[in-house]
Protein backbone atom coordinates (compact mmCIF):
# COMPACT_ATOMS: atom_id res chain seq x y z
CA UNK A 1 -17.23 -2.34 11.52
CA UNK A 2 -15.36 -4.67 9.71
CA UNK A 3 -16.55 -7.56 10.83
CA UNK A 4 -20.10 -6.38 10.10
CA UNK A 5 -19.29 -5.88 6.32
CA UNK A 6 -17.29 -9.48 6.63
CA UNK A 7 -20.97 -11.05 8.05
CA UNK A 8 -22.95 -9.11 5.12
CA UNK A 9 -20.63 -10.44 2.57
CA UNK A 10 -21.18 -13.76 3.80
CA UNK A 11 -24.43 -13.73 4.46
CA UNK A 12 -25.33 -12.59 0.74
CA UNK A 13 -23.26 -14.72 -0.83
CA UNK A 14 -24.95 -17.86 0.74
CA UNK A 15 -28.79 -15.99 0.70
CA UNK A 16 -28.38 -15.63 -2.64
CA UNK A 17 -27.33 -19.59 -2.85
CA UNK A 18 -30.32 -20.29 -1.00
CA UNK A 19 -32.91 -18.00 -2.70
CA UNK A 20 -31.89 -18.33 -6.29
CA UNK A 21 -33.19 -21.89 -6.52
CA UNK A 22 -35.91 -24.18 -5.21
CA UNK A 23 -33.84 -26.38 -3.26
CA UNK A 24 -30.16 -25.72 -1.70
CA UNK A 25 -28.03 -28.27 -2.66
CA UNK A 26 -25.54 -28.64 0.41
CA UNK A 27 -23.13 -31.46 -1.61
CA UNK A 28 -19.59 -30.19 -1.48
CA UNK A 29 -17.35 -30.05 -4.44
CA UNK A 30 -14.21 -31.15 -4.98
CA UNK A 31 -11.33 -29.37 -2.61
CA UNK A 32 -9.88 -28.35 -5.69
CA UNK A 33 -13.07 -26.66 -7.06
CA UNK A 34 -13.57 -24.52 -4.05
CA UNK A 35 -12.19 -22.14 -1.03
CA UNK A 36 -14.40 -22.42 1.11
CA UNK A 37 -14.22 -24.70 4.54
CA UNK A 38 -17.44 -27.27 4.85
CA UNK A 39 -17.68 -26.10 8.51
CA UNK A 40 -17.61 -22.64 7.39
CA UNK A 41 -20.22 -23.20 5.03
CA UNK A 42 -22.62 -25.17 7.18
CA UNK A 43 -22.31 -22.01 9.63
CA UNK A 44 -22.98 -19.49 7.38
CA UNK A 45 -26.07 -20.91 6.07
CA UNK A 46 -27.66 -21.33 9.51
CA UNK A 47 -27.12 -17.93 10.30
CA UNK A 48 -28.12 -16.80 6.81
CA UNK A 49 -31.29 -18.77 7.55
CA UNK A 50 -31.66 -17.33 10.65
CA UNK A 51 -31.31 -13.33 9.70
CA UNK A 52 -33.69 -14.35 6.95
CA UNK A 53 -36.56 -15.46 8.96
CA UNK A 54 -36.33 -12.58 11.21
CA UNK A 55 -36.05 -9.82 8.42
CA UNK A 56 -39.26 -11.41 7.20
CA UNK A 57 -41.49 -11.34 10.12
CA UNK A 58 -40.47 -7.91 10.71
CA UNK A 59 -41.06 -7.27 7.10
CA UNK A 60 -44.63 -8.41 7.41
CA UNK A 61 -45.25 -6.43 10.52
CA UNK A 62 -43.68 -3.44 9.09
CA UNK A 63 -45.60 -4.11 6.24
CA UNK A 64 -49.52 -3.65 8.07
CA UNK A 65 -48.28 -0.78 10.00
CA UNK A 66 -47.41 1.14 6.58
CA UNK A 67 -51.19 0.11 5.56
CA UNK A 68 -52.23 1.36 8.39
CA UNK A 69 -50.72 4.56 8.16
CA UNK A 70 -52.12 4.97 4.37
CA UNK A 71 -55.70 4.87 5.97
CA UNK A 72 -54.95 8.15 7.72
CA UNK A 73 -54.64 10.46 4.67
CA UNK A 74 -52.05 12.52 5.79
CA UNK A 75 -50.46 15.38 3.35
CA UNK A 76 -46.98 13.29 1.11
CA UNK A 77 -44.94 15.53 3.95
CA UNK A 78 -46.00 14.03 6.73
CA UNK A 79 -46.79 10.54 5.41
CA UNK A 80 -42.88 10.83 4.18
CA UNK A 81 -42.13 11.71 8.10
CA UNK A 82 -43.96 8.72 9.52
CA UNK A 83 -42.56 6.32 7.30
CA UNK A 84 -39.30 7.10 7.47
CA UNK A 85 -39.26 6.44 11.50
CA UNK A 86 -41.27 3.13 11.17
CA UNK A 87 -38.48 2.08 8.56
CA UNK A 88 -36.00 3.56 11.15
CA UNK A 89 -37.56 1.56 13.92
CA UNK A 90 -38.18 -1.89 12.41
CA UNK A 91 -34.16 -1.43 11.21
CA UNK A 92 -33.13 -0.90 14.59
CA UNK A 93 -35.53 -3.88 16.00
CA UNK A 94 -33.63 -5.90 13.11
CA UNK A 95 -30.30 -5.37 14.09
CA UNK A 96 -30.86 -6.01 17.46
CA UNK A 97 -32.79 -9.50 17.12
CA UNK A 98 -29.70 -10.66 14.86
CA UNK A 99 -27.26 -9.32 17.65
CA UNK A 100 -29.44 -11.47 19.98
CA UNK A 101 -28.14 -14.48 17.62
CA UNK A 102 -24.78 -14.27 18.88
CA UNK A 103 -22.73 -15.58 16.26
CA UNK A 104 -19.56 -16.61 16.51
CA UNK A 105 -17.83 -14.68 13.61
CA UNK A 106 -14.07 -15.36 15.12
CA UNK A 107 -14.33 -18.56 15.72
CA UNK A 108 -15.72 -19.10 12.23
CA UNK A 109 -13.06 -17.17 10.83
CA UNK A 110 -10.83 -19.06 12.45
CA UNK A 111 -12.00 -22.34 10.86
CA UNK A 112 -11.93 -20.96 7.58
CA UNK A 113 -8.45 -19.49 8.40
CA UNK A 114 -6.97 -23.09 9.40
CA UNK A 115 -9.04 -24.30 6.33
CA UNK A 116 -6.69 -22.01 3.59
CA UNK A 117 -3.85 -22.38 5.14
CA UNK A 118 -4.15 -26.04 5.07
CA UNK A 119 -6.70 -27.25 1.92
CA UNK A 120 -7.72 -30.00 4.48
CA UNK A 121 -9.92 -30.48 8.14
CA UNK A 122 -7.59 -33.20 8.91
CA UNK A 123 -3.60 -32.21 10.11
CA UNK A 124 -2.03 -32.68 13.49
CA UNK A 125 -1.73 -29.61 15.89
CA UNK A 126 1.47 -29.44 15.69
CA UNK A 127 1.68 -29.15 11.55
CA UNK A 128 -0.99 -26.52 11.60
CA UNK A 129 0.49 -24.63 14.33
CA UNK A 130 3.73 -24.21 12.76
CA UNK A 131 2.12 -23.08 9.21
CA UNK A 132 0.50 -20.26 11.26
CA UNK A 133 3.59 -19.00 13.06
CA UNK A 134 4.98 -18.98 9.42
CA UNK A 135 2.15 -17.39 8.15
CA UNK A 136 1.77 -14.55 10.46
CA UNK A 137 5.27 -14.06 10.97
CA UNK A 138 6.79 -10.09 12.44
CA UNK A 139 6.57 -7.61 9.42
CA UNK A 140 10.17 -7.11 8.28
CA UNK A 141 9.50 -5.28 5.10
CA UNK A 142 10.99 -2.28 2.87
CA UNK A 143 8.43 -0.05 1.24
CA UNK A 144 8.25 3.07 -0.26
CA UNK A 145 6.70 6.03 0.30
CA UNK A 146 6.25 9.71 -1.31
CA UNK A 147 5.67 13.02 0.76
CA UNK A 148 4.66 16.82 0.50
CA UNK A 149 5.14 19.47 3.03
CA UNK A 150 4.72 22.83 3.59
CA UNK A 151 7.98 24.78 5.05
CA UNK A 152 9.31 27.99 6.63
CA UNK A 153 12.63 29.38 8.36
CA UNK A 154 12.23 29.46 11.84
CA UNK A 155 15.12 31.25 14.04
CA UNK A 156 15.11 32.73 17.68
CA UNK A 157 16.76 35.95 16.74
CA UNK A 158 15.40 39.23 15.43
CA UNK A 159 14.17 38.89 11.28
CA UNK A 160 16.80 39.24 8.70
CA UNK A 161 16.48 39.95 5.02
CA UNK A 162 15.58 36.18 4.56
CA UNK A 163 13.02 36.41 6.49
CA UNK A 164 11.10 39.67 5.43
CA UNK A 165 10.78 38.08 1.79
CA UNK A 166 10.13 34.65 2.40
CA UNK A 167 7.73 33.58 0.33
CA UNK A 168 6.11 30.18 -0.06
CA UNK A 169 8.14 27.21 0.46
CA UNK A 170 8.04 23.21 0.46
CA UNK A 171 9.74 19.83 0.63
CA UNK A 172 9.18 17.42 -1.78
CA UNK A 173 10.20 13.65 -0.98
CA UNK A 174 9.98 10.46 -1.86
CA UNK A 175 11.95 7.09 -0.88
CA UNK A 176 12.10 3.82 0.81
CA UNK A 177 11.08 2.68 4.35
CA UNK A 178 12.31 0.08 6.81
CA UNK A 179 9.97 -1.57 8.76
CA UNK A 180 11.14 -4.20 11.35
CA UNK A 181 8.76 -5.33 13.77
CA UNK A 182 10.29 -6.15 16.69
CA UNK A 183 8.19 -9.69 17.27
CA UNK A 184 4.75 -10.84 15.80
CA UNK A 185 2.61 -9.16 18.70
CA UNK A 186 4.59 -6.27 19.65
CA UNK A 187 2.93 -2.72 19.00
CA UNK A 188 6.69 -1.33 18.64
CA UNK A 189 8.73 -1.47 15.38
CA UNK A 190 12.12 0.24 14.37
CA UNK A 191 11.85 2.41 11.57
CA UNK A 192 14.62 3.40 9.10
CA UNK A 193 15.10 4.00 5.57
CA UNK A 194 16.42 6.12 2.41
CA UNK A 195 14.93 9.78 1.21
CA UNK A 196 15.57 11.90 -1.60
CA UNK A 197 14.27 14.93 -0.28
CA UNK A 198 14.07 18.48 -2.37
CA UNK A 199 13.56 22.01 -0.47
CA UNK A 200 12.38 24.97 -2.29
CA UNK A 201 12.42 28.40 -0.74
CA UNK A 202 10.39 31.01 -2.98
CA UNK A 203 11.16 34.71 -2.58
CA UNK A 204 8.72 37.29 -2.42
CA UNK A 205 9.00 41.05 -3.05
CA UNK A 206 11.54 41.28 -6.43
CA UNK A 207 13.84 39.62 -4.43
CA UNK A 208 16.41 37.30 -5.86
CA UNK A 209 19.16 35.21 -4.65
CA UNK A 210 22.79 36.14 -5.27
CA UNK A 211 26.46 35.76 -4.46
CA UNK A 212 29.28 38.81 -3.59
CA UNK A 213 32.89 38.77 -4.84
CA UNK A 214 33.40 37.64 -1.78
CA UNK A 215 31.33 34.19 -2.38
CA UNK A 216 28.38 35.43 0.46
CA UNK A 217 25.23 35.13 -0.26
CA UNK A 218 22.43 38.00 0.04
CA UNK A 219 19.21 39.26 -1.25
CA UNK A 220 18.97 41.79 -4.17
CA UNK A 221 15.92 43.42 -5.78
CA UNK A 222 15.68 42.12 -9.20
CA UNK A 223 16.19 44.54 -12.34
CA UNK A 224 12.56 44.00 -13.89
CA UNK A 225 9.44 41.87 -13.62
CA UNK A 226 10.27 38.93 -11.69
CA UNK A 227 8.12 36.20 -11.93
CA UNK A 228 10.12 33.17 -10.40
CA UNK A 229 12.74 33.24 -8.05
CA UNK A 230 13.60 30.26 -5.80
CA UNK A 231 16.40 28.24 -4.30
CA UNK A 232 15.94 24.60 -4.85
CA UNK A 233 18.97 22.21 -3.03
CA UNK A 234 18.83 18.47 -2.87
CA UNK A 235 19.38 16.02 -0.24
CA UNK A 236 20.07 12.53 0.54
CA UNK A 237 18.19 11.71 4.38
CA UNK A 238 18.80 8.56 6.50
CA UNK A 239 15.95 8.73 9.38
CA UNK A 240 16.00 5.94 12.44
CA UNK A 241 13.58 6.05 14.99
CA UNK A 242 10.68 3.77 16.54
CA UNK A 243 7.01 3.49 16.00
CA UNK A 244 4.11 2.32 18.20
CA UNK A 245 1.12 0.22 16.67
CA UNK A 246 -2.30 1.30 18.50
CA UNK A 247 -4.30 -1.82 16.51
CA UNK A 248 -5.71 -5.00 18.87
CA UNK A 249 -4.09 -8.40 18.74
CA UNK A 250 -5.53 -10.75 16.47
CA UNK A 251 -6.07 -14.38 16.99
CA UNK A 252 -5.27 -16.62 14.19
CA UNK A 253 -6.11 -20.01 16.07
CA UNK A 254 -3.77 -22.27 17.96
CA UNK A 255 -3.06 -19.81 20.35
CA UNK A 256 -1.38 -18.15 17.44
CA UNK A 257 -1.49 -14.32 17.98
CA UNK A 258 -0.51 -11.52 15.71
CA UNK A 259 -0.63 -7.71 14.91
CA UNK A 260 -1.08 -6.06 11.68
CA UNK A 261 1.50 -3.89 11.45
CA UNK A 262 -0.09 -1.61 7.98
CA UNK A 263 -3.34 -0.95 9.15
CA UNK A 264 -4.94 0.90 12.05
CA UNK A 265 -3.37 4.29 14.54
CA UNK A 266 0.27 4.46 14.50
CA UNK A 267 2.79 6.82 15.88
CA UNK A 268 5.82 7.27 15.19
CA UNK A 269 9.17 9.57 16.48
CA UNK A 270 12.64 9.36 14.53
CA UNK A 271 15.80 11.74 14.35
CA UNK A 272 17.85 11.99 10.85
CA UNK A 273 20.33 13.02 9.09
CA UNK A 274 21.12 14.08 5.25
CA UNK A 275 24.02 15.27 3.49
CA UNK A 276 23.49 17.65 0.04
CA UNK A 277 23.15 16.88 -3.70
CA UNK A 278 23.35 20.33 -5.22
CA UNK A 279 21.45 23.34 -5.30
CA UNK A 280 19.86 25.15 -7.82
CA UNK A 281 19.17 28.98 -8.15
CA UNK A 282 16.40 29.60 -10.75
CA UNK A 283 15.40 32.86 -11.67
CA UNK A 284 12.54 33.53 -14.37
CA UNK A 285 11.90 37.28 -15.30
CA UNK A 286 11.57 39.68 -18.45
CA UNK A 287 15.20 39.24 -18.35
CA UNK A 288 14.90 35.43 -19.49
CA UNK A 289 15.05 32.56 -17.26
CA UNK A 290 18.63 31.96 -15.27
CA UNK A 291 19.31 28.48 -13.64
CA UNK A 292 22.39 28.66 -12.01
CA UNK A 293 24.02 25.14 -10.01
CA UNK A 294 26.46 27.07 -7.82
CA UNK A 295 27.28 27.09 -4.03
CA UNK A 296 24.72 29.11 -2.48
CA UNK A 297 26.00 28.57 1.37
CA UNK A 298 23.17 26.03 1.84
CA UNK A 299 24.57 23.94 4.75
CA UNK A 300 25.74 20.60 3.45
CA UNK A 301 24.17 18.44 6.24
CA UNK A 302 21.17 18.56 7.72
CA UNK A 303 19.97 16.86 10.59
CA UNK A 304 16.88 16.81 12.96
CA UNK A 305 13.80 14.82 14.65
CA UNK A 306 10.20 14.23 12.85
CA UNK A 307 6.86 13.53 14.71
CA UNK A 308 4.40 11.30 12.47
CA UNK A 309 0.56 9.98 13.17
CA UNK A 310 -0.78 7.12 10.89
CA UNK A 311 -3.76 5.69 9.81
CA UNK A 312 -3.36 2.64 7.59
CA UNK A 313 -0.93 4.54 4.61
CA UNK A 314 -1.90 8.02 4.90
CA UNK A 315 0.68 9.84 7.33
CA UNK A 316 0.52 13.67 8.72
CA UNK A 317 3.86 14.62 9.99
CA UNK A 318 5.90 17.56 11.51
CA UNK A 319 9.67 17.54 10.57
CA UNK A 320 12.17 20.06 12.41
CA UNK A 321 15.53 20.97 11.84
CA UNK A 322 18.17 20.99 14.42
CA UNK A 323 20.55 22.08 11.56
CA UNK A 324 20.65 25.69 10.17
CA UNK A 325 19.63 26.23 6.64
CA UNK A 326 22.45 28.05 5.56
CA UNK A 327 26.17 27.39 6.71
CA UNK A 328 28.74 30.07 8.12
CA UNK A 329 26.47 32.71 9.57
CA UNK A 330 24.30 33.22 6.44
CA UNK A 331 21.14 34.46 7.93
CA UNK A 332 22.00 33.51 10.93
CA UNK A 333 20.12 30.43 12.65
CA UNK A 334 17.14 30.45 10.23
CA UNK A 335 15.93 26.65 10.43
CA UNK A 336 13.80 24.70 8.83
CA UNK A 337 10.09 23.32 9.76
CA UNK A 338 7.97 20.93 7.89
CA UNK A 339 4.58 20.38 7.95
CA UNK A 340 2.90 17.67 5.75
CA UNK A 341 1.40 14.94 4.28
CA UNK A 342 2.73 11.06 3.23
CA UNK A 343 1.62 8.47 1.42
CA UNK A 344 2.93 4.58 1.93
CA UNK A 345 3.10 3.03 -0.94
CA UNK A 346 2.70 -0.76 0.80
């Protein structure tokens, strides 16, 4: 696919060269005044010429069948019918006669590769090899990226008070990502990074937050309308794990190979590990609105294992915690899992 929208950029830009005056003036300019290769150029316009000739005799023939199909007076319903599958047809007899051509798009890209790289047709092998391997060098690279996900308390044990008032939850994140390929054509990369993540856990039902003489957290039923009531805590999270690069090799020239490490399928599988910032208990009711930095009992490390599939920047993830959410037996081994969304900002 992308190589056909490569050959139809090409092809317009030089038909519309050709077409836009009488005679197509094939004298070069200056290196300086342009970016394209001569070879490259030469190429292009033979195959423009090419697709042109054959678009126009099926044009023509297309052309006397639609006449042809005028004669027969048919109702605007069926006339639209019949045209549309002629169109349909002569398209697919197009594509296939300029398939038939067999042009050579990598090699030409190649050319014009060697051609950018250098500003010149003339270098020795061994100069233009070594400007490739520099060029298209392993992606070492730190970039950032911002998530959204969707979480709940998990636990193998029988519901607590947490979890019969539970109401909508999320993560919020955003950081920076480590990206070291491990050589220029290998599919596998380690992954690592910095994340600022923020976990909200909404209650449902009245129910509010709060802490005992005794420092424990529980649940109580809020005095009043309650409009707001969530625990919000902070965390700093180191992940490490690998990724795997579905994408093809490339061939750059030279026997130069490469992969691109941003764009196609990826998977990827890492553990982490985060230690708390602060939490915040915020409470919003006809009783005013109550934010209250305090220790809540949220556990003050977290750590756990996240599954991630790619495509290009946009990431869908699952995220689980090995960790509980709350320390010392406060509803007991509720745990966290995240499902969501990322975006790579690369």
């Amino acid at each position: 696919m992308i190589k056909n929208f490569f050959l139809m950029g090409l092809v317009c830009l030089f038909s519309s060269s050709m077409y836009g005056q009488k005679a197509l003036n094939i004298n070069l300019a200056s290196k300086k005044d342009t970016e394209v290769s001569p070879i490259v150029k030469d190429k292009i316009e033979e195959y423009a010429t090419q697709i042109n000739v054959i678009i126009q005799e099926e044009k023509k023939l297309m052309e006397a069948e639609l006449l042809s199909l005028q004669t027969k007076n048919l109702d605007k319903a069926e006339f639209d019918k019949e045209k549309a599958q002629i169109a349909d047809r002569y398209s697919e007899k197009i594509d296939k006669r300029i398939e038939e051509l067999g042009f050579d798009l990598d090699g030409v890209i190649q050319k014009q590769v060697r051609y950018s790289l250098l500003n010149t047709d003339a270098a020795s092998k061994e100069e233009l090899k070594q400007k490739l391997l520099r060029k298209f060098h392993p992606s070492r690279s730190i970039t950032g990226y911002f998530s959204y996900g969707i979480m709940t308390l998990t636990n193998s044990l029988s519901d607590n008070d947490l979890d019969k008032n539970i109401g909508y939850s999320n993560n919020l994140e955003f950081g920076l990502k480590l990206n070291y390929q491990l050589s220029r054509t290998s599919p596998w990369a380690i992954i690592s990074g910095l994340g600022f993540s923020w976990r909200t856990v909404r209650l449902d039902n009245n129910m509010v937050f709060a802490k005992n003489a005794d420092n424990n957290v529980y649940l109580e039923h809020y005095n009043g309308d309650l409009s707001k009531s969530k625990l919000r805590t902070g965390y700093i999270i180191v992940p490490l794990g690998i990724q795997y690069n579905f994408s093809k090799l490339k061939n750059a020239g030279m026997d130069v190979q490469y992969r691109n490490y941003y764009q196609g399928l990826k998977i990827g599988a890492n553990v982490y590990g985060g230690a708390r910032m602060s939490t915040n208990n915020i409470i919003d009711g006809n009783n005013g609105e109550l934010r209250n930095r305090d220790n809540y009992q949220v556990n003050p490390y977290v750590y756990g294992a996240q599954l991630t599939l790619s495509y290009n920047s946009v990431s869908i993830f699952v995220k689980k915690d090995f960790s509980n959410f709350f320390k010392d037996n406060r509803f007991n081994n509720d745990k966290a899992l995240i499902f969501g969304i990322s975006i790579g900002l690369e």
